[in-house]
Protein backbone atom coordinates (compact mmCIF):
# COMPACT_ATOMS: atom_id res chain seq x y z
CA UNK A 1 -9.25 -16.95 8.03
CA UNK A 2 -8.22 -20.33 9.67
CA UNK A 3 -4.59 -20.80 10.69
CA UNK A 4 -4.25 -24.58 9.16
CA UNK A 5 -1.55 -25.53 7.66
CA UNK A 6 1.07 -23.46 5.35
CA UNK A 7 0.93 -24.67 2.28
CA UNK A 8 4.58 -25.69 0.51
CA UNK A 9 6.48 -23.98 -1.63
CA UNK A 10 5.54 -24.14 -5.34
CA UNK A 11 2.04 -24.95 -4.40
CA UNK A 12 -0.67 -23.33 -5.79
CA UNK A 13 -4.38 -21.94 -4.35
CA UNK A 14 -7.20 -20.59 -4.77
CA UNK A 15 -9.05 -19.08 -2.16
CA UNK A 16 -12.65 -19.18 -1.56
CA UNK A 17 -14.44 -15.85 -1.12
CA UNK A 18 -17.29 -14.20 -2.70
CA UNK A 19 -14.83 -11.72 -5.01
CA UNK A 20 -12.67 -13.64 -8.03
CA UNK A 21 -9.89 -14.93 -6.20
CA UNK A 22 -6.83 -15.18 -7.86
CA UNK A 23 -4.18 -18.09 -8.29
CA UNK A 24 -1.40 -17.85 -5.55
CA UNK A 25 2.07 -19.47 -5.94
CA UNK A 26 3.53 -20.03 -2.73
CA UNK A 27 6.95 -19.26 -1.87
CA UNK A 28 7.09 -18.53 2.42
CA UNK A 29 9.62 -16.37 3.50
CA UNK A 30 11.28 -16.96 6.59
CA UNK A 31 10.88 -13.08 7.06
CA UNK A 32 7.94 -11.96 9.40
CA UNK A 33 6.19 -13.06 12.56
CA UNK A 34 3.35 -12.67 15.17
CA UNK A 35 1.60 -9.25 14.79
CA UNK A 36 2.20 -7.26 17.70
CA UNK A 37 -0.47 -6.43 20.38
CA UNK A 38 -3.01 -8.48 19.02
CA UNK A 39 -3.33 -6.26 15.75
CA UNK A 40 -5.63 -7.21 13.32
CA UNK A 41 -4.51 -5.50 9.55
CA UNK A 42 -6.67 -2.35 8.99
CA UNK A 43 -3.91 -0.90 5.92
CA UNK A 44 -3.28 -2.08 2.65
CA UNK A 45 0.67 -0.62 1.45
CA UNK A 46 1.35 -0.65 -1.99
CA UNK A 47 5.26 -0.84 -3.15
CA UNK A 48 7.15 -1.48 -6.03
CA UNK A 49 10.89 -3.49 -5.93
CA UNK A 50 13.04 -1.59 -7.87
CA UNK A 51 14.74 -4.72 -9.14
CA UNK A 52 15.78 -6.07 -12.52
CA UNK A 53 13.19 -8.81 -12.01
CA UNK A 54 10.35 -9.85 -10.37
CA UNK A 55 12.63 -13.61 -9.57
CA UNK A 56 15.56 -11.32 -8.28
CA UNK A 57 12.76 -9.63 -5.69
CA UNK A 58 11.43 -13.17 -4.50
CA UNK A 59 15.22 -13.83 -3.50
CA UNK A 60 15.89 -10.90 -1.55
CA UNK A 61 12.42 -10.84 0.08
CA UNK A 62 12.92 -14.61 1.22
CA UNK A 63 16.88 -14.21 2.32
CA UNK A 64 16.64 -14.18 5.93
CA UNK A 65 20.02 -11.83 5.92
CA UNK A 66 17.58 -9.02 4.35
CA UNK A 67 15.22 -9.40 6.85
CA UNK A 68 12.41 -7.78 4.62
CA UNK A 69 9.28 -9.30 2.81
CA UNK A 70 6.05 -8.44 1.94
CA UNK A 71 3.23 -10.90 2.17
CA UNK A 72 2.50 -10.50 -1.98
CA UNK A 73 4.28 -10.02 -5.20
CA UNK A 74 3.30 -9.62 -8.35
CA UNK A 75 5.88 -9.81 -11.11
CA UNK A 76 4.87 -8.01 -14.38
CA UNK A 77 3.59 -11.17 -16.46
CA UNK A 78 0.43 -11.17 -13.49
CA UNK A 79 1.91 -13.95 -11.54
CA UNK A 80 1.27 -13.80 -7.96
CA UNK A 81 3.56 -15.02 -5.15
CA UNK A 82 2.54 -15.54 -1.47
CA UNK A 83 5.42 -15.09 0.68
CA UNK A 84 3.73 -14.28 3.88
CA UNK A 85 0.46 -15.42 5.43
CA UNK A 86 -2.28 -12.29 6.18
CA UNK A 87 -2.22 -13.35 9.68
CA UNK A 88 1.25 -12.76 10.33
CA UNK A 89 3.42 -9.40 10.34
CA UNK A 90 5.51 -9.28 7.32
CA UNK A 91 8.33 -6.96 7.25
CA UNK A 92 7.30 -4.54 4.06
CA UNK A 93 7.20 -1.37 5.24
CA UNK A 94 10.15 0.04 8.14
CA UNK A 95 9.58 3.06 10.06
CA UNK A 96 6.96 5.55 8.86
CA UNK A 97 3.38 5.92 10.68
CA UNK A 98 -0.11 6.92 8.51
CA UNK A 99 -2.20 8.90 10.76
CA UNK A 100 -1.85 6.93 14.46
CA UNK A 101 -0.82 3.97 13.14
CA UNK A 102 3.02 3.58 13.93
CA UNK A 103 3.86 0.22 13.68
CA UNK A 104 2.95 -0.31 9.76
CA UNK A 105 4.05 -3.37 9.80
CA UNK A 106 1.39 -4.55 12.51
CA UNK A 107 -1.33 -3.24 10.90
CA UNK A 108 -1.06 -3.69 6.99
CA UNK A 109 -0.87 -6.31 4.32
CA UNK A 110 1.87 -4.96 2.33
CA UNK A 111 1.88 -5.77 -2.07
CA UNK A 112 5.06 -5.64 -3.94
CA UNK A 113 4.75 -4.99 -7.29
CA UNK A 114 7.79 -5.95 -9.89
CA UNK A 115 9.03 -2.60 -11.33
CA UNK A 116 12.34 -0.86 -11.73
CA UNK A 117 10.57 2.34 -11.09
CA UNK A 118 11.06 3.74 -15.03
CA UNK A 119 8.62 2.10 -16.71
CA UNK A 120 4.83 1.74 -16.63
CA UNK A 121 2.95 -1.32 -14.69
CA UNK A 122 2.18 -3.58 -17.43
CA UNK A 123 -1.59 -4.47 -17.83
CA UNK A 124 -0.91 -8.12 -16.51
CA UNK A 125 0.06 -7.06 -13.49
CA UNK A 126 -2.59 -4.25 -12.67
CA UNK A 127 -5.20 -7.15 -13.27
CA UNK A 128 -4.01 -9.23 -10.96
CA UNK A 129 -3.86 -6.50 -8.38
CA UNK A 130 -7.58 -5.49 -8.93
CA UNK A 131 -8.08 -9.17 -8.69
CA UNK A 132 -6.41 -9.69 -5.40
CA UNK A 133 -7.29 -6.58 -3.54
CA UNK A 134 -10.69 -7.40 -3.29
CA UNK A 135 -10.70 -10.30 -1.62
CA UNK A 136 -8.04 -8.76 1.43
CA UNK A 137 -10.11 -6.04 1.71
CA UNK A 138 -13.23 -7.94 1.92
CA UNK A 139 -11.44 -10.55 4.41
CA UNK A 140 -10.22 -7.86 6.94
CA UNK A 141 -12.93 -4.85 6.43
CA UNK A 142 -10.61 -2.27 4.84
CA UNK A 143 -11.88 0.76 3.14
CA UNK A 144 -10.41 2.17 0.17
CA UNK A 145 -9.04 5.52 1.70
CA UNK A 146 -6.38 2.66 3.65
CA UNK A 147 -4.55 1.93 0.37
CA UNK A 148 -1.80 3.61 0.51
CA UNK A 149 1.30 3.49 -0.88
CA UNK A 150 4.97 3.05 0.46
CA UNK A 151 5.81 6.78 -0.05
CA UNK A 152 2.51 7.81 1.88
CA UNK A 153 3.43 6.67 5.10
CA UNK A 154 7.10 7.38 4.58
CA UNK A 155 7.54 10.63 2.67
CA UNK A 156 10.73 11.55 3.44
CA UNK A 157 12.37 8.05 2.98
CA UNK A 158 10.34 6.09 0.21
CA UNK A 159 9.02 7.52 -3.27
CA UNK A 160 7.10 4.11 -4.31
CA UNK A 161 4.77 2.50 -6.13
CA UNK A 162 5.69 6.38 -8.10
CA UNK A 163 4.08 8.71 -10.20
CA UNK A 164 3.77 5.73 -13.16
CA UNK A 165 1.45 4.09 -11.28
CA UNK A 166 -2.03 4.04 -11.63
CA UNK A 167 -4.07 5.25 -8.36
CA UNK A 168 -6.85 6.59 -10.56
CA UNK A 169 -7.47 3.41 -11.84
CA UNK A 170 -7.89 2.05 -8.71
CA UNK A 171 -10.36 4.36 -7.24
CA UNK A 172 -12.46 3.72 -10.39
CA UNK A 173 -12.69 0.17 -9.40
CA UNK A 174 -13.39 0.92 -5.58
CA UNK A 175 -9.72 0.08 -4.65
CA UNK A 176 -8.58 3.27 -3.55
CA UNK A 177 -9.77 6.84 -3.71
CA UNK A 178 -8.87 9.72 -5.52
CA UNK A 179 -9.74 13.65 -4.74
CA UNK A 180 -12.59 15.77 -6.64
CA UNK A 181 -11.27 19.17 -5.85
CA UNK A 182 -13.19 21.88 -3.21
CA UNK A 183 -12.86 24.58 -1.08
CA UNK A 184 -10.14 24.11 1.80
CA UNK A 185 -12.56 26.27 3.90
CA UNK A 186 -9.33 28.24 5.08
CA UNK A 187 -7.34 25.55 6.31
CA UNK A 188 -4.04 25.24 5.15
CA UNK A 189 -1.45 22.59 3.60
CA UNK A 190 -0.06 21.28 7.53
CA UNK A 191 -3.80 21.04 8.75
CA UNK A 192 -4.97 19.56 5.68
CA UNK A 193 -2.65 16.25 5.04
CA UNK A 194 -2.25 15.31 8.55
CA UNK A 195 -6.49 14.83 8.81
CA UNK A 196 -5.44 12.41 5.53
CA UNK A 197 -3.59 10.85 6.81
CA UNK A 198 0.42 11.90 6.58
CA UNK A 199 2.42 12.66 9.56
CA UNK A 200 2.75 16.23 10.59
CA UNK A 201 6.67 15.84 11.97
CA UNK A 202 7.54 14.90 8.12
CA UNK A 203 9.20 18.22 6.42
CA UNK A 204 6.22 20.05 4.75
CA UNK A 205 8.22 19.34 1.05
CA UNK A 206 8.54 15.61 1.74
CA UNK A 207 4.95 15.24 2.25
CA UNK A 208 3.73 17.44 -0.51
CA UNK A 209 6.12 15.14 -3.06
CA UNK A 210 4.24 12.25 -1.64
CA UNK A 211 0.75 14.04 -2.17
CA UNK A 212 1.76 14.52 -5.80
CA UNK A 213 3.45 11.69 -6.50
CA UNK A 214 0.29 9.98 -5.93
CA UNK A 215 -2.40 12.46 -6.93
CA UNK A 216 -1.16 15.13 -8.31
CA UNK A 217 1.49 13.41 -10.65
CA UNK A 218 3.91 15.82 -12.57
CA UNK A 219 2.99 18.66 -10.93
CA UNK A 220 6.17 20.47 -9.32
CA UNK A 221 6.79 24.10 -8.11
CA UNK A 222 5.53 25.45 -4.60
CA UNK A 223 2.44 24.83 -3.26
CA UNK A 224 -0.75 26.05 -5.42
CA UNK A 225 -4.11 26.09 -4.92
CA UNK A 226 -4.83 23.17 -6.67
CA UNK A 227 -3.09 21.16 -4.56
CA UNK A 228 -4.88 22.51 -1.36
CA UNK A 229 -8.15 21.75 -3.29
CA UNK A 230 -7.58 18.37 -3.78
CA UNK A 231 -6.24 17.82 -0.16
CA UNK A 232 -9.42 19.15 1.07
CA UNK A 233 -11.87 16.78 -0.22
CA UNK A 234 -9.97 14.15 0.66
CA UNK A 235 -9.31 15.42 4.20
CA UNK A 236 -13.33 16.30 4.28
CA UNK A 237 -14.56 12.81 2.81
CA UNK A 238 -11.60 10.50 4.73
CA UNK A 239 -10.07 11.96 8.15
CA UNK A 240 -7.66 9.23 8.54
CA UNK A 241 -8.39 8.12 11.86
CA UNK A 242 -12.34 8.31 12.28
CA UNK A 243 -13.36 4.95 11.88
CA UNK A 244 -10.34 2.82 13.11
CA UNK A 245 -8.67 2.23 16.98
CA UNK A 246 -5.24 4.00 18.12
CA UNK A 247 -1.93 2.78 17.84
């Protein structure tokens, strides 16, 4: 992407790429800056706000006393805000690390999605995720096992996008991936999640919440065999670091 010049607030664009680009309202936030080390994003993070509305979320994400932002919102009606150029680091996701990657922030695009966390994720809004993702992902080269969501790479401090939102989905558009059970060939839970992807110093409960919450959702008790089976294929099929450099 060229640098250019940011467009103002209010304006609208569309962005040239071979996937449906979506309409973009733009709103900067004063909230982000140069990407440290020369890092290029290799992570999509997926969040929801937690607020009343998707307006009240645009105001805290642009209040430079918050010092948070994302670089997109989506409020439930589908309409899309740009608050954050993919260039620059936008401050989305606070400590947390996904496989060697420790400075999220450097590496990812982060997506906020307009939700108080108790309802579903209206239809409008889903579309105009599947219609965004594509072109990010096409723009930097990431692969759908780097979608991830906020309680992935922080288990033991962040529970969002939830168990109402739609990962399958995703992975049936090519978005993100989801697990067809198999053998865990003897390895166990510990071994298993931190080849995903999930930090191995994060309490063994915290992470298997996250694994759920995302894959498994309303499943609860201790650890069953089902939920090894699942890790392992996606442990087998994505080892988290394989394809990308250190951090």
């Amino acid at each position: 992407m060229g640098s250019g010049p940011v467009p103002q607030r209010g304006a609208r664009v569309r962005w040239c790429v071979s996937t449906p680009s979506p309409d973009l309202i733009q709103h900067p936030s004063p909230n982000c800056g140069e990407r440290r080390g020369g890092a290029r994003p290799d992570l999509i993070v997926l969040h929801y706000t937690a607020m009343d509305s998707a307006e009240a979320a645009l105001a805290r994400l642009c209040d430079p006393q918050t010092e948070v932002s994302c670089h997109y919102l989506i409020a439930e009606d589908g309409r899309i805000w740009q608050l954050v150029t993919e260039e620059q680091r936008a401050w989305h996701a606070g400590a947390g690390q996904w496989g060697s990657v420790r400075d999220v922030n450097s590496r990812s695009i982060g997506i906020e999605l307009a939700n108080t966390s108790t309802h579903p994720f209206p239809e409008p809004q889903m579309a105009a995720l599947e219609v965004l993702m594509p072109g990010i992902m096409a723009r930097w080269a990431i692969p759908a096992h780097r979608v991830i969501g906020h309680s992935d790479m922080a288990p033991a401090r962040k529970c969002d996008p939830g168990p109402r939102f739609d990962w399958q989905r995703l992975a049936r558009q090519g978005l993100s991936v989801w697990p067809a059970p198999s053998e865990p060939d003897g390895k166990g839970f510990d071994a298993l999640s931190e080849r995903f992807g999930y930090a191995s110093d994060v309490p063994q409960d915290a992470r298997l919440i996250a694994f759920r919450t995302r894959f498994r959702p309303g499943v609860t008790g201790p650890l069953n065999p089902g939920d090894l089976a699942c890790l392992a294929d996606l442990a087998a099929r994505f080892p988290v670091d394989a394809d990308v450099p250190s951090a």
